[in-house]
Structures are given as C-alpha cells and as structure tokens.
PDB file of N, CA and C in Angstrom:
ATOM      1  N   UNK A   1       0.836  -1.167   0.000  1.00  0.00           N
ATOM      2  CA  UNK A   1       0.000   0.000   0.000  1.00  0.00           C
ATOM      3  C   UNK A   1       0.893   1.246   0.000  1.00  0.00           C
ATOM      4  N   UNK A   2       0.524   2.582  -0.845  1.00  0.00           N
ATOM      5  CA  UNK A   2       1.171   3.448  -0.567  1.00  0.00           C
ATOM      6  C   UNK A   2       1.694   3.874   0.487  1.00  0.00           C
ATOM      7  N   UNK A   3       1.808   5.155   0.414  1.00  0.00           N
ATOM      8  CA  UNK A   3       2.108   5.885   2.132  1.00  0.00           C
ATOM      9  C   UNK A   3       1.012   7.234   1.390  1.00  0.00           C
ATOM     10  N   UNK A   4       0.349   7.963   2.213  1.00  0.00           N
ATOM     11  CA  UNK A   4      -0.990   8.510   2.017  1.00  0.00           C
ATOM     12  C   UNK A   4       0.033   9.958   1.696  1.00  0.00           C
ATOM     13  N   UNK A   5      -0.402  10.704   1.043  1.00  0.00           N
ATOM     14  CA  UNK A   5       0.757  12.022   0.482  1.00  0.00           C
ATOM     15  C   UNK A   5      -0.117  12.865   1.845  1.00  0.00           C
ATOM     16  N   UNK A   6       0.706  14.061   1.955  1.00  0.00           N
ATOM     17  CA  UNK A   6       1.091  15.331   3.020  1.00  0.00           C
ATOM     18  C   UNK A   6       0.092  16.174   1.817  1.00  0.00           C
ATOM     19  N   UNK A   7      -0.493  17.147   2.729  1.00  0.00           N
ATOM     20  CA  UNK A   7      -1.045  18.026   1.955  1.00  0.00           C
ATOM     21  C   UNK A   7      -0.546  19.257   1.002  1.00  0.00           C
ATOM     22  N   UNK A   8       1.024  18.728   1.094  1.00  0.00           N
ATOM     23  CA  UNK A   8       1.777  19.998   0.495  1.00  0.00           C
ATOM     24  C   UNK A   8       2.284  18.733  -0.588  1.00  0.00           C
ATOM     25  N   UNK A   9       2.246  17.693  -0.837  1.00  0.00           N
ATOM     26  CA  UNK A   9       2.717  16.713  -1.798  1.00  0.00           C
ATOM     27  C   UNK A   9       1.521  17.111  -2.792  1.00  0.00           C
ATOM     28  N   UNK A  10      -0.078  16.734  -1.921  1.00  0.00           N
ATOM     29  CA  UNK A  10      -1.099  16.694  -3.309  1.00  0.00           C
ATOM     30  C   UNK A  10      -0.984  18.097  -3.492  1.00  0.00           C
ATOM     31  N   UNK A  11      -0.665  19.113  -3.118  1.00  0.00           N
ATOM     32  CA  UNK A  11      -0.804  20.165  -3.921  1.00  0.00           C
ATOM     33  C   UNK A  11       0.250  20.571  -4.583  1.00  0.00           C
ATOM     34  N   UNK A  12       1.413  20.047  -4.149  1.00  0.00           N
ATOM     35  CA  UNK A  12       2.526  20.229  -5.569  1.00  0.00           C
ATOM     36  C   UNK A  12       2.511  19.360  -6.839  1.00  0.00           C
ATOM     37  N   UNK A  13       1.512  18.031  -6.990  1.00  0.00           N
ATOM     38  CA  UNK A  13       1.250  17.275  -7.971  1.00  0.00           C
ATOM     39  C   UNK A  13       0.240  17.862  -8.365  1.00  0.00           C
ATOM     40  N   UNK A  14      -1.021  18.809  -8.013  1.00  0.00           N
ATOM     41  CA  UNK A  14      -1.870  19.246  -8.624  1.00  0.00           C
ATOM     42  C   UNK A  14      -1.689  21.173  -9.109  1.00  0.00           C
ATOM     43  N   UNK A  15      -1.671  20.788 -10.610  1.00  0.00           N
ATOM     44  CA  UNK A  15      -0.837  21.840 -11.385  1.00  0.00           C
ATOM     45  C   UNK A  15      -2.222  22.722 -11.274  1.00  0.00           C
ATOM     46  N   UNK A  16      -3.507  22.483 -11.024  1.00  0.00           N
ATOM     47  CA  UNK A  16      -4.627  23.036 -11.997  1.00  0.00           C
ATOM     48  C   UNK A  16      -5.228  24.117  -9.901  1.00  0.00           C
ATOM     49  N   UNK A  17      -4.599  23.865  -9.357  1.00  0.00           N
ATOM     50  CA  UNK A  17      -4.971  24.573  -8.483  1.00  0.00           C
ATOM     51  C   UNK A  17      -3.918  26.099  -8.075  1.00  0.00           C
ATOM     52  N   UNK A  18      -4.826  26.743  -8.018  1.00  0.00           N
ATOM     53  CA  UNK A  18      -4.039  28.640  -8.101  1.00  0.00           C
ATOM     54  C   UNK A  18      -3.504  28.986  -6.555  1.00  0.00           C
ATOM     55  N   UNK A  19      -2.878  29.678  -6.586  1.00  0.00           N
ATOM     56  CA  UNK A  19      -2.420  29.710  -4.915  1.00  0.00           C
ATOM     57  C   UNK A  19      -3.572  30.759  -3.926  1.00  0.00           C
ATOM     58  N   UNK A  20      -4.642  31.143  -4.977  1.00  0.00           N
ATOM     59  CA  UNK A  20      -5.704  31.958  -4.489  1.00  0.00           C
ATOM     60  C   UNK A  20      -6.609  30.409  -3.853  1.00  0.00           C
ATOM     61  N   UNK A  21      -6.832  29.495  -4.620  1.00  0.00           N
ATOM     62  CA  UNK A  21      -7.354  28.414  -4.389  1.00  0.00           C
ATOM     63  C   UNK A  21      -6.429  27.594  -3.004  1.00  0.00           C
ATOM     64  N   UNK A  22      -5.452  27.625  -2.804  1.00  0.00           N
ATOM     65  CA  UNK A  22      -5.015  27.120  -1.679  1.00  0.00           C
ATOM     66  C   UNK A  22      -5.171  27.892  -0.369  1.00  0.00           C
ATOM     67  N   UNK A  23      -4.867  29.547  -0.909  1.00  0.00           N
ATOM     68  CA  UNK A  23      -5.301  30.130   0.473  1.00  0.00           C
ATOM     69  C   UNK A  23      -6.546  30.218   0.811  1.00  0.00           C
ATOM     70  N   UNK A  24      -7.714  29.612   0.040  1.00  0.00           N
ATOM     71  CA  UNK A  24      -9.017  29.869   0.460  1.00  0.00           C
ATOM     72  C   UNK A  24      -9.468  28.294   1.050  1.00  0.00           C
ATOM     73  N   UNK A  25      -9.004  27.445   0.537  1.00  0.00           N
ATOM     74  CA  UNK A  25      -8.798  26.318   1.067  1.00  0.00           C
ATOM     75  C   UNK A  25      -8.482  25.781   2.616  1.00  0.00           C
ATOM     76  N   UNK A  26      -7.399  27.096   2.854  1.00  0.00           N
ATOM     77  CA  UNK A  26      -6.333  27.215   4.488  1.00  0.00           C
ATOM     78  C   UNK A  26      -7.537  27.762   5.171  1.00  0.00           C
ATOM     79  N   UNK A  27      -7.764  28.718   4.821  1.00  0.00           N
ATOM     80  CA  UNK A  27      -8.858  29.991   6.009  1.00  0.00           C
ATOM     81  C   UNK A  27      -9.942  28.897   5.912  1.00  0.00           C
ATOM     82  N   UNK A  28     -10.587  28.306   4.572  1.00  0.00           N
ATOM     83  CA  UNK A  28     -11.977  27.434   5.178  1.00  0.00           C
ATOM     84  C   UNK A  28     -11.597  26.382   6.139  1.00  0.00           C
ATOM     85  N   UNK A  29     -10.497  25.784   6.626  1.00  0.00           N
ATOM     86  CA  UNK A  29      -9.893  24.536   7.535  1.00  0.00           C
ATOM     87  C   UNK A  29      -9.764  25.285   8.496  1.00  0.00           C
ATOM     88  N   UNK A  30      -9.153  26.518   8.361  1.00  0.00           N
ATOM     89  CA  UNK A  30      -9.148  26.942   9.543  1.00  0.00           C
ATOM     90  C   UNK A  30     -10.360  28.006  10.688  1.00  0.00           C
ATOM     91  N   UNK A  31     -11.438  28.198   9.400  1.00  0.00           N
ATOM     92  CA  UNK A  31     -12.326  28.762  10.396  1.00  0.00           C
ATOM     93  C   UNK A  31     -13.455  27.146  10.830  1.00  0.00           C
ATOM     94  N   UNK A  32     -13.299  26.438   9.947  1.00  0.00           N
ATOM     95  CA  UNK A  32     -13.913  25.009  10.775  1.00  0.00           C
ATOM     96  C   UNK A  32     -12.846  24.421  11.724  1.00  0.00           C
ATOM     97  N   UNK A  33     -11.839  24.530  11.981  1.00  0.00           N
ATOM     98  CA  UNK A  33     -11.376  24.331  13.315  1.00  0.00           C
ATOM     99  C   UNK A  33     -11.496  25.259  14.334  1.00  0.00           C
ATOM    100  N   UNK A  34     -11.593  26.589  14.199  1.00  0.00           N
ATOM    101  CA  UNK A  34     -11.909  27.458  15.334  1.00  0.00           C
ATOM    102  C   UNK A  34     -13.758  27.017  15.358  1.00  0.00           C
ATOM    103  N   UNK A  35     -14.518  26.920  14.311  1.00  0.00           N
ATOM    104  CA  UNK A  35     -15.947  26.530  15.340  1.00  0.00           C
ATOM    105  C   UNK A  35     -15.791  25.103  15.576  1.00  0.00           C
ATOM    106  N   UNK A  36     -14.982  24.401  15.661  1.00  0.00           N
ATOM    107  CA  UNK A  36     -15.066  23.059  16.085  1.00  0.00           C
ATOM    108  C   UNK A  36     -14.531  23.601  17.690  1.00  0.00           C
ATOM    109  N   UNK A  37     -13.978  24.237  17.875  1.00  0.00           N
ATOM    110  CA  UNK A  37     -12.950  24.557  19.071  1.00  0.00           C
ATOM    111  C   UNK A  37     -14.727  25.279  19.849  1.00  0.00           C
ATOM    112  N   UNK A  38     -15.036  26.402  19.106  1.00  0.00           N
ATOM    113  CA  UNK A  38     -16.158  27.250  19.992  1.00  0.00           C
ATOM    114  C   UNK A  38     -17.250  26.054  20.229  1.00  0.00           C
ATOM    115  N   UNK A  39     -17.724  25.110  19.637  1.00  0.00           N
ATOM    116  CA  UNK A  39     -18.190  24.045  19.810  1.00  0.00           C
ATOM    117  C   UNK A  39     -17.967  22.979  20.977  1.00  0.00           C
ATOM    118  N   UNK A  40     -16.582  23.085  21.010  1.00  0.00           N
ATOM    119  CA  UNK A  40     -15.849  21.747  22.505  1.00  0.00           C
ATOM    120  C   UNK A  40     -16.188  22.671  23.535  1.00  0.00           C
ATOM    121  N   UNK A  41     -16.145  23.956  23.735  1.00  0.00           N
ATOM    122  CA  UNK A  41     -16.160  24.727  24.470  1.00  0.00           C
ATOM    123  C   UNK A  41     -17.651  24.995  24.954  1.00  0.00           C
ATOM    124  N   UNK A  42     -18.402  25.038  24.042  1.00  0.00           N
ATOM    125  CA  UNK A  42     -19.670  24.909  24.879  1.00  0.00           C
ATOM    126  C   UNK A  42     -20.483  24.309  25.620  1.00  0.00           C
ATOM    127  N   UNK A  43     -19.733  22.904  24.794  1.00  0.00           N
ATOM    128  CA  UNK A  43     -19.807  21.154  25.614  1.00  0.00           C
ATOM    129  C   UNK A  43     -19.496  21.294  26.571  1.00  0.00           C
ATOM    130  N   UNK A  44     -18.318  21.734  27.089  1.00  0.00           N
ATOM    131  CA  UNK A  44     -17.783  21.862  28.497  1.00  0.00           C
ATOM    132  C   UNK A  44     -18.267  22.238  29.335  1.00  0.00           C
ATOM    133  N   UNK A  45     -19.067  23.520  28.747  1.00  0.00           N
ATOM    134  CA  UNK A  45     -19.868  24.355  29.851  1.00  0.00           C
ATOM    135  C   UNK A  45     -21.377  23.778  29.800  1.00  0.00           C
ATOM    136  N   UNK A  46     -21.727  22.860  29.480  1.00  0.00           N
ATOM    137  CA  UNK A  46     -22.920  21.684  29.570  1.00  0.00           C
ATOM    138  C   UNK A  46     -23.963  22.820  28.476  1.00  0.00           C
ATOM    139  N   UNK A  47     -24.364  23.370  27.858  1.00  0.00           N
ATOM    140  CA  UNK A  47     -24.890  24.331  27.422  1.00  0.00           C
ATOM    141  C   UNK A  47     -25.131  24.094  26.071  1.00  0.00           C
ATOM    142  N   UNK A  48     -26.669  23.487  25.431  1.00  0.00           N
ATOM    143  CA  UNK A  48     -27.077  23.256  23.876  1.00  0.00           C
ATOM    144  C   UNK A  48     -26.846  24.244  23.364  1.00  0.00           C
ATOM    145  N   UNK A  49     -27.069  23.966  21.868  1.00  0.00           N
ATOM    146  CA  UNK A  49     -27.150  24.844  21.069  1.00  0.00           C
ATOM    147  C   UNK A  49     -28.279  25.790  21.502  1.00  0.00           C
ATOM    148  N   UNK A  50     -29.331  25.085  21.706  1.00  0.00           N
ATOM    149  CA  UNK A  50     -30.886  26.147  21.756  1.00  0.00           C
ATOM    150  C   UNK A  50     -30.723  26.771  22.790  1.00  0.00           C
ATOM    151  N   UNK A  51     -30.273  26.539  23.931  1.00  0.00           N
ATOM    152  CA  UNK A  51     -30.214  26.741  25.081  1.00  0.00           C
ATOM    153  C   UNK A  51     -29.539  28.549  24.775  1.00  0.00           C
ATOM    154  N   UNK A  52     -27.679  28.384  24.551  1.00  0.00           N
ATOM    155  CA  UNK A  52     -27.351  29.166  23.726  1.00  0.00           C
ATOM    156  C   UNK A  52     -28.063  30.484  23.381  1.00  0.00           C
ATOM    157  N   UNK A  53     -28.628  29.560  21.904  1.00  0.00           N
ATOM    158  CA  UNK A  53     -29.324  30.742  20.960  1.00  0.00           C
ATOM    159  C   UNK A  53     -30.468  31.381  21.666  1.00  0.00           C
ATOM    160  N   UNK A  54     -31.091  30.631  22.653  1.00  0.00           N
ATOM    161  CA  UNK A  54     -31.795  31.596  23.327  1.00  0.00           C
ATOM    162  C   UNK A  54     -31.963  32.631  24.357  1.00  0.00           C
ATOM    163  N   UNK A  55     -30.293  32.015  25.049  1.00  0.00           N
ATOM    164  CA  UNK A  55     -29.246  33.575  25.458  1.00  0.00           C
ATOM    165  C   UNK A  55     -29.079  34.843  24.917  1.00  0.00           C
ATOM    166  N   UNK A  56     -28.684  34.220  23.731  1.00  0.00           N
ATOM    167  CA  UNK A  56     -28.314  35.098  22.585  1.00  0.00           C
ATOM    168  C   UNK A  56     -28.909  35.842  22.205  1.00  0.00           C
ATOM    169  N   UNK A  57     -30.563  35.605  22.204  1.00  0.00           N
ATOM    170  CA  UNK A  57     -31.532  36.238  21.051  1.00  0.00           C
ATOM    171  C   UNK A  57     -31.336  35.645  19.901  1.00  0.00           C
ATOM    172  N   UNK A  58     -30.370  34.439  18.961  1.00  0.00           N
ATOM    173  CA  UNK A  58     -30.617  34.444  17.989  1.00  0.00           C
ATOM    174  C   UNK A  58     -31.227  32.919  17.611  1.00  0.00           C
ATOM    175  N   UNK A  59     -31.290  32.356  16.669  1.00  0.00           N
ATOM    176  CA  UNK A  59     -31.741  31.270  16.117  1.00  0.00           C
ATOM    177  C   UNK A  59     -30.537  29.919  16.848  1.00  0.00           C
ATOM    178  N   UNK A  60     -31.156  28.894  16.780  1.00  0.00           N
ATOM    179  CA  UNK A  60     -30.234  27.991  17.029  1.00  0.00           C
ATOM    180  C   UNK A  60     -29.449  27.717  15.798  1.00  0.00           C
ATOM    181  N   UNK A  61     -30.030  27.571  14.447  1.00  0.00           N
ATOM    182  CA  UNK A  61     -29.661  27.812  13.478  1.00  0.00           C
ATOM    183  C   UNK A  61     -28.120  29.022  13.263  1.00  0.00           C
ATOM    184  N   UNK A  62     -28.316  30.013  14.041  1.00  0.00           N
ATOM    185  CA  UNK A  62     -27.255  30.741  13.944  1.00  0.00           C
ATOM    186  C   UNK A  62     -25.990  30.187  14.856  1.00  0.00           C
ATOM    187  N   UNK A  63     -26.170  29.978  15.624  1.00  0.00           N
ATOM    188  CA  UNK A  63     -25.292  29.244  16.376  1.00  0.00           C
ATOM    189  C   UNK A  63     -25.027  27.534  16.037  1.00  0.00           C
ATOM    190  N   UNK A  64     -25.439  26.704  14.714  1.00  0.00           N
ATOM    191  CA  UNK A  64     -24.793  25.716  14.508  1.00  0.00           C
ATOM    192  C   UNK A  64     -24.099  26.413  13.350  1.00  0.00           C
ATOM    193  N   UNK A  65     -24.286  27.362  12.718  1.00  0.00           N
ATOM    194  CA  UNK A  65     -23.453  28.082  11.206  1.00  0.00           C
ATOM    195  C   UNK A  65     -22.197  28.811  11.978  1.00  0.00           C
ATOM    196  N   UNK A  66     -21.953  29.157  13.303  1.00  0.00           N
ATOM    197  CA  UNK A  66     -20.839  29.934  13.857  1.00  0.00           C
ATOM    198  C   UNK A  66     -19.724  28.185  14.480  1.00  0.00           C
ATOM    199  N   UNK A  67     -20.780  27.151  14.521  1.00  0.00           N
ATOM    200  CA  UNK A  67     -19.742  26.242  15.083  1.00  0.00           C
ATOM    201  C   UNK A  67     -19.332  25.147  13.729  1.00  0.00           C
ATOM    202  N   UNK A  68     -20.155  25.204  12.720  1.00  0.00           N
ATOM    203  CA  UNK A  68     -19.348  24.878  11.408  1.00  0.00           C
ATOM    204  C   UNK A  68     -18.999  25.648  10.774  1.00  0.00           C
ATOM    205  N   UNK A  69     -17.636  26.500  11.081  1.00  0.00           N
ATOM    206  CA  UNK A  69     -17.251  27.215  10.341  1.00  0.00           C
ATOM    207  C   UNK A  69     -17.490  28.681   9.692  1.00  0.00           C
ATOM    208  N   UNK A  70     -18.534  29.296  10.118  1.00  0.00           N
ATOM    209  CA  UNK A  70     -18.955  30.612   9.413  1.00  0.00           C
ATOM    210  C   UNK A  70     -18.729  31.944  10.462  1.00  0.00           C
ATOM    211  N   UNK A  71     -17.385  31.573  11.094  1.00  0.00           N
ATOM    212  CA  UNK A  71     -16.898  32.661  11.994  1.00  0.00           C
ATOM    213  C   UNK A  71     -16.614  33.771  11.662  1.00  0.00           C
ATOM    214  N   UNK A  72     -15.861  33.284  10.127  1.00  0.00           N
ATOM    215  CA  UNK A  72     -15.790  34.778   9.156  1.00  0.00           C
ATOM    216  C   UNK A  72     -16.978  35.675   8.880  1.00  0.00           C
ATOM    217  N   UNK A  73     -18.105  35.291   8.997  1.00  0.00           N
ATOM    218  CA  UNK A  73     -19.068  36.504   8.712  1.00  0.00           C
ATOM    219  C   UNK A  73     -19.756  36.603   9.799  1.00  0.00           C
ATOM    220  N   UNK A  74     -19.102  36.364  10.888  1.00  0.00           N
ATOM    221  CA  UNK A  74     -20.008  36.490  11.856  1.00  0.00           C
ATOM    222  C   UNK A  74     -19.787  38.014  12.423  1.00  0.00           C
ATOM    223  N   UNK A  75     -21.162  38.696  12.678  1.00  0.00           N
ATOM    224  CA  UNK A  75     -20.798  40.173  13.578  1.00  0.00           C
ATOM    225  C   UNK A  75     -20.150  40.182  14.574  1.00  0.00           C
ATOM    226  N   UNK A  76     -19.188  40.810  15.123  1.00  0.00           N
ATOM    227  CA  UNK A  76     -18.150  40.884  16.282  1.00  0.00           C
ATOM    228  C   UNK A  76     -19.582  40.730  17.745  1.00  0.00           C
ATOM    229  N   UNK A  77     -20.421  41.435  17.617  1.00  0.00           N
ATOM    230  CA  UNK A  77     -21.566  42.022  18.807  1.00  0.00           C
ATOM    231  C   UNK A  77     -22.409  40.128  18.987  1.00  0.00           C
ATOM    232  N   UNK A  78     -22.443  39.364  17.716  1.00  0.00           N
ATOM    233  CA  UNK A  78     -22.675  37.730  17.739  1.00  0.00           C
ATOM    234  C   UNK A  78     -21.926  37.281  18.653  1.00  0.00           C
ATOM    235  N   UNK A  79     -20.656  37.575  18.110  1.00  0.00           N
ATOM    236  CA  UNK A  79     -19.893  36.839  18.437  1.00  0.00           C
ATOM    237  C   UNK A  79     -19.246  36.919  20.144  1.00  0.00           C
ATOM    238  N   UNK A  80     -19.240  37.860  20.693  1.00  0.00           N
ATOM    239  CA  UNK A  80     -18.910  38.400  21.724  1.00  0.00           C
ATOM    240  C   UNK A  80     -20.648  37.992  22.948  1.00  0.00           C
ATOM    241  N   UNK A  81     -21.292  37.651  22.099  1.00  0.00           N
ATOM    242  CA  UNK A  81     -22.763  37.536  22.948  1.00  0.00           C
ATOM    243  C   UNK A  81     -22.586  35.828  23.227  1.00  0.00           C
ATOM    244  N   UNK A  82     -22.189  35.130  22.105  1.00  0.00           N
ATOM    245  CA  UNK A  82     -21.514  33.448  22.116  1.00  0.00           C
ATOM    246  C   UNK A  82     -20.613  33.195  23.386  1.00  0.00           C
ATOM    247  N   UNK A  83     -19.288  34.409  23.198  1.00  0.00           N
ATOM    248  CA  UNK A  83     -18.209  33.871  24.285  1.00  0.00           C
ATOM    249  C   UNK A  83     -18.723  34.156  25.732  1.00  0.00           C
ATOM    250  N   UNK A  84     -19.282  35.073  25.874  1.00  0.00           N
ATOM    251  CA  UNK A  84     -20.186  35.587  26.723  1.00  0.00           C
ATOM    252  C   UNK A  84     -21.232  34.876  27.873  1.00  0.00           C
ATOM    253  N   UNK A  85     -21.945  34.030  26.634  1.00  0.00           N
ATOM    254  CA  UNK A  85     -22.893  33.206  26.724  1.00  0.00           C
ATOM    255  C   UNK A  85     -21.985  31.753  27.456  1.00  0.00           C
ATOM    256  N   UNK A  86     -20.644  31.497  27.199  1.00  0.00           N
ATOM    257  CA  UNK A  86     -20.049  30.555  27.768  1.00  0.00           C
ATOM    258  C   UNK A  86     -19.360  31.080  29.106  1.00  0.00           C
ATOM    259  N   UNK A  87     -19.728  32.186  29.211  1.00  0.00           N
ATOM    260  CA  UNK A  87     -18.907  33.080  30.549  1.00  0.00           C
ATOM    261  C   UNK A  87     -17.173  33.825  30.034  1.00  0.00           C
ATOM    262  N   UNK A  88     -17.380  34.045  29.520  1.00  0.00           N
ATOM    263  CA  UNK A  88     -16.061  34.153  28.798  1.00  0.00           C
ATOM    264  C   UNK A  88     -15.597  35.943  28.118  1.00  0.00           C
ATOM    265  N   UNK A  89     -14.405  35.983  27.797  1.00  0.00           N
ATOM    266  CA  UNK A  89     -14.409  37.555  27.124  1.00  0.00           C
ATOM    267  C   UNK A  89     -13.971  37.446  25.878  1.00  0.00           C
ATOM    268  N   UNK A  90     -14.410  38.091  24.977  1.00  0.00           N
ATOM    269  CA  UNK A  90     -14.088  38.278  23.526  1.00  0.00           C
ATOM    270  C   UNK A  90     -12.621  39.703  23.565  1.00  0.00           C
ATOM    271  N   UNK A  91     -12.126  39.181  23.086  1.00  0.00           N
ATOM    272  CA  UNK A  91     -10.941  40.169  23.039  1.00  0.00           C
ATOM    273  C   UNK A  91     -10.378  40.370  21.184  1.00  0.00           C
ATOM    274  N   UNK A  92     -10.258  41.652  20.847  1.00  0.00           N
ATOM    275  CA  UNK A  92     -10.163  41.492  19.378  1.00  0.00           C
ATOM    276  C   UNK A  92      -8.541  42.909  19.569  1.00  0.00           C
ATOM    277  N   UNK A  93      -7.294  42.322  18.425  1.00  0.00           N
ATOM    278  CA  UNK A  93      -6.504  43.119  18.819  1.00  0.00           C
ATOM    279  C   UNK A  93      -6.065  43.153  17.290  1.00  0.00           C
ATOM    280  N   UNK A  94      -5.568  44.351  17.145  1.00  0.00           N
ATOM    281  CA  UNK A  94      -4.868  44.067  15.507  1.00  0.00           C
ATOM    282  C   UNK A  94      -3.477  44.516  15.701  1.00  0.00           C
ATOM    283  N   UNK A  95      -2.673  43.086  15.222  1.00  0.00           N
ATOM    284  CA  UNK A  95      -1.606  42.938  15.069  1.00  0.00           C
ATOM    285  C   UNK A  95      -1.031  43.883  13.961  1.00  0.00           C
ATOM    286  N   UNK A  96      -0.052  45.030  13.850  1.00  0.00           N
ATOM    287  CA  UNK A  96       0.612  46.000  12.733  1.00  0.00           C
ATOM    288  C   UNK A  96       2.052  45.601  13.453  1.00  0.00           C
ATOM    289  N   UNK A  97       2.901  46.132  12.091  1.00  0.00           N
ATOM    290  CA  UNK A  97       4.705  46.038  12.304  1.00  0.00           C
ATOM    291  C   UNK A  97       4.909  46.617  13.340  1.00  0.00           C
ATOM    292  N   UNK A  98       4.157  47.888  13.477  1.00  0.00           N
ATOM    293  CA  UNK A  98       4.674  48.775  14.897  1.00  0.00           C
ATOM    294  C   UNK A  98       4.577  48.387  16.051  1.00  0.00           C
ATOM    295  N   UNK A  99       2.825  47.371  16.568  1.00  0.00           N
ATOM    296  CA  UNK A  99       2.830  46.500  17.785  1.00  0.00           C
ATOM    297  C   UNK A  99       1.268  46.269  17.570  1.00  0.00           C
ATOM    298  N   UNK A 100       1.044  46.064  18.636  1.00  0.00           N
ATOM    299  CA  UNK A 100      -0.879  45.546  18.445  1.00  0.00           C
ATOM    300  C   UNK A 100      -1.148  46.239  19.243  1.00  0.00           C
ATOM    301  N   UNK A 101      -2.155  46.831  18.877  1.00  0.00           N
ATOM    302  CA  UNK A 101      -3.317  47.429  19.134  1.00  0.00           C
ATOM    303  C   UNK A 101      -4.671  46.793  19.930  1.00  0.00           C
ATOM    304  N   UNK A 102      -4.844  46.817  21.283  1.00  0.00           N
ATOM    305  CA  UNK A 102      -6.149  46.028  21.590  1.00  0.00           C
ATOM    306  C   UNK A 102      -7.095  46.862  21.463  1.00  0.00           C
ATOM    307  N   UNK A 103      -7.670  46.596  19.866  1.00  0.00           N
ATOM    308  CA  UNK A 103      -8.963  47.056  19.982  1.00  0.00           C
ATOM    309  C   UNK A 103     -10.560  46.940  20.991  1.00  0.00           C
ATOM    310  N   UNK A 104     -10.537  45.850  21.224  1.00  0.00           N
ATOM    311  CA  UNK A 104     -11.705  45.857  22.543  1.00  0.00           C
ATOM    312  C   UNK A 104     -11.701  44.557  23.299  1.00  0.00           C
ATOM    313  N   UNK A 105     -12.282  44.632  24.164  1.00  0.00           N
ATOM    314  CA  UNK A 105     -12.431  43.936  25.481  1.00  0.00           C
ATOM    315  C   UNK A 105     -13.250  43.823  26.276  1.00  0.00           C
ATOM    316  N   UNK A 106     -14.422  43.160  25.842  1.00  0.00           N
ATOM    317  CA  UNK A 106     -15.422  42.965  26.318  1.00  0.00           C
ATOM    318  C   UNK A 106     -16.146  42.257  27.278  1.00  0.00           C
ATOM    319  N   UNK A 107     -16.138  42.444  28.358  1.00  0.00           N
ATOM    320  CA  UNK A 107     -16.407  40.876  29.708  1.00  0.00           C
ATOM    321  C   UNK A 107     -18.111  40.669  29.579  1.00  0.00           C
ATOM    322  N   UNK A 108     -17.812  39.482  30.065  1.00  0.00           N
ATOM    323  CA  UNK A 108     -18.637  38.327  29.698  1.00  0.00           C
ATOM    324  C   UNK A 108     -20.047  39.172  30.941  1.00  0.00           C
ATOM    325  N   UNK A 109     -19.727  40.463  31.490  1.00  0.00           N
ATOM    326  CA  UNK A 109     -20.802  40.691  32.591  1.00  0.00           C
ATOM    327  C   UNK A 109     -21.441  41.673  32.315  1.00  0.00           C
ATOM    328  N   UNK A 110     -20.609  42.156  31.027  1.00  0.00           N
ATOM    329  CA  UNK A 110     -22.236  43.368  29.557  1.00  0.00           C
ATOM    330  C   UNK A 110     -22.688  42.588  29.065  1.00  0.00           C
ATOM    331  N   UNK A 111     -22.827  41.031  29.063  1.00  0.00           N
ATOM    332  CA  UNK A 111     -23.619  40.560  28.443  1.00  0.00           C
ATOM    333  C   UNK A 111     -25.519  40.864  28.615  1.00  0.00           C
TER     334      UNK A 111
END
C-alpha cells in the first residue's frame, strides 16, 4: 500500500490549483477548526445549542453556522454575545509592524 501524500505533496502534484485556491482552502480549515474549538467549548460548559441561541436572542440555526465554520461573517456584537454566553471575554486586537493594538475587550458581565 502506498504511504498517504502530506497536503503539500497533493498540492505540488496538482498543477490546476491557483495559490488563491489554496489560500481559500487554508482559512476554510481553519475557520472550521476554530468553530469546532467554539463548539468543545460549549460542551464543556454543559450548554445546547438552543439553550445558547436563546441567550443570545438568535436562532439555534445561527449558532450551529458559527460552530461549522462561518466565523468569518459572523458580527463581532454575535460573536462576543456566544463567548459571553459561555462566561467568557471576547478580546479582538490588531496585530501592525509597529505593535498591536487592543482594539476591545469585552467581559462576559455586559452581556
């Protein structure tokens, strides 16, 4: 039996994929591992989805689209009502050459 190729093997044998196509590829793996992560995390804190969304104000529906993956379009004010909702603080900082910036910091007790 073979040996199963590395994900940097099939994509150096596959000529027909653009490097726009690989980086969109990276961010979709990687925003379904961050809602797989906001997902373990809610488990922990014993807390359904509905349960959740009805913290929240929003749909349960909205809160299974933030834990498969759709973190990227999620509103910061969602999203901060989620970490919140687990007792938790949303912290958002933007990294520049000069240093980071903590843009906000929100505790879990404006919820």
């Amino acid at each position: 039996m073979k040996k199963p190729l590395t994900i940097e093997e099939y994509f150096s044998k596959r000529t027909d994929i653009t490097p726009e196509m690989k980086e969109r590829a990276h961010l979709l793996t990687e925003a379904k591992i961050k809602g797989y992560e906001l997902q373990q995390a809610r488990k922990a804190c014993h807390i359904t989805q509905k349960e959740l969304a009805a913290q929240m104000g929003v749909s349960q529906k909205r809160i299974s689209d933030l834990e498969n993956g759709s973190i990227d379009v999620m509103q910061v004010d969602t999203l901060r009502r989620y970490i919140a909702g687990l007792g938790g603080t949303l912290e958002i900082n933007a990294k520049l050459p000069q240093g980071t910036i903590q843009l906000t910091q929100i505790e879990a007790t404006e919820a």
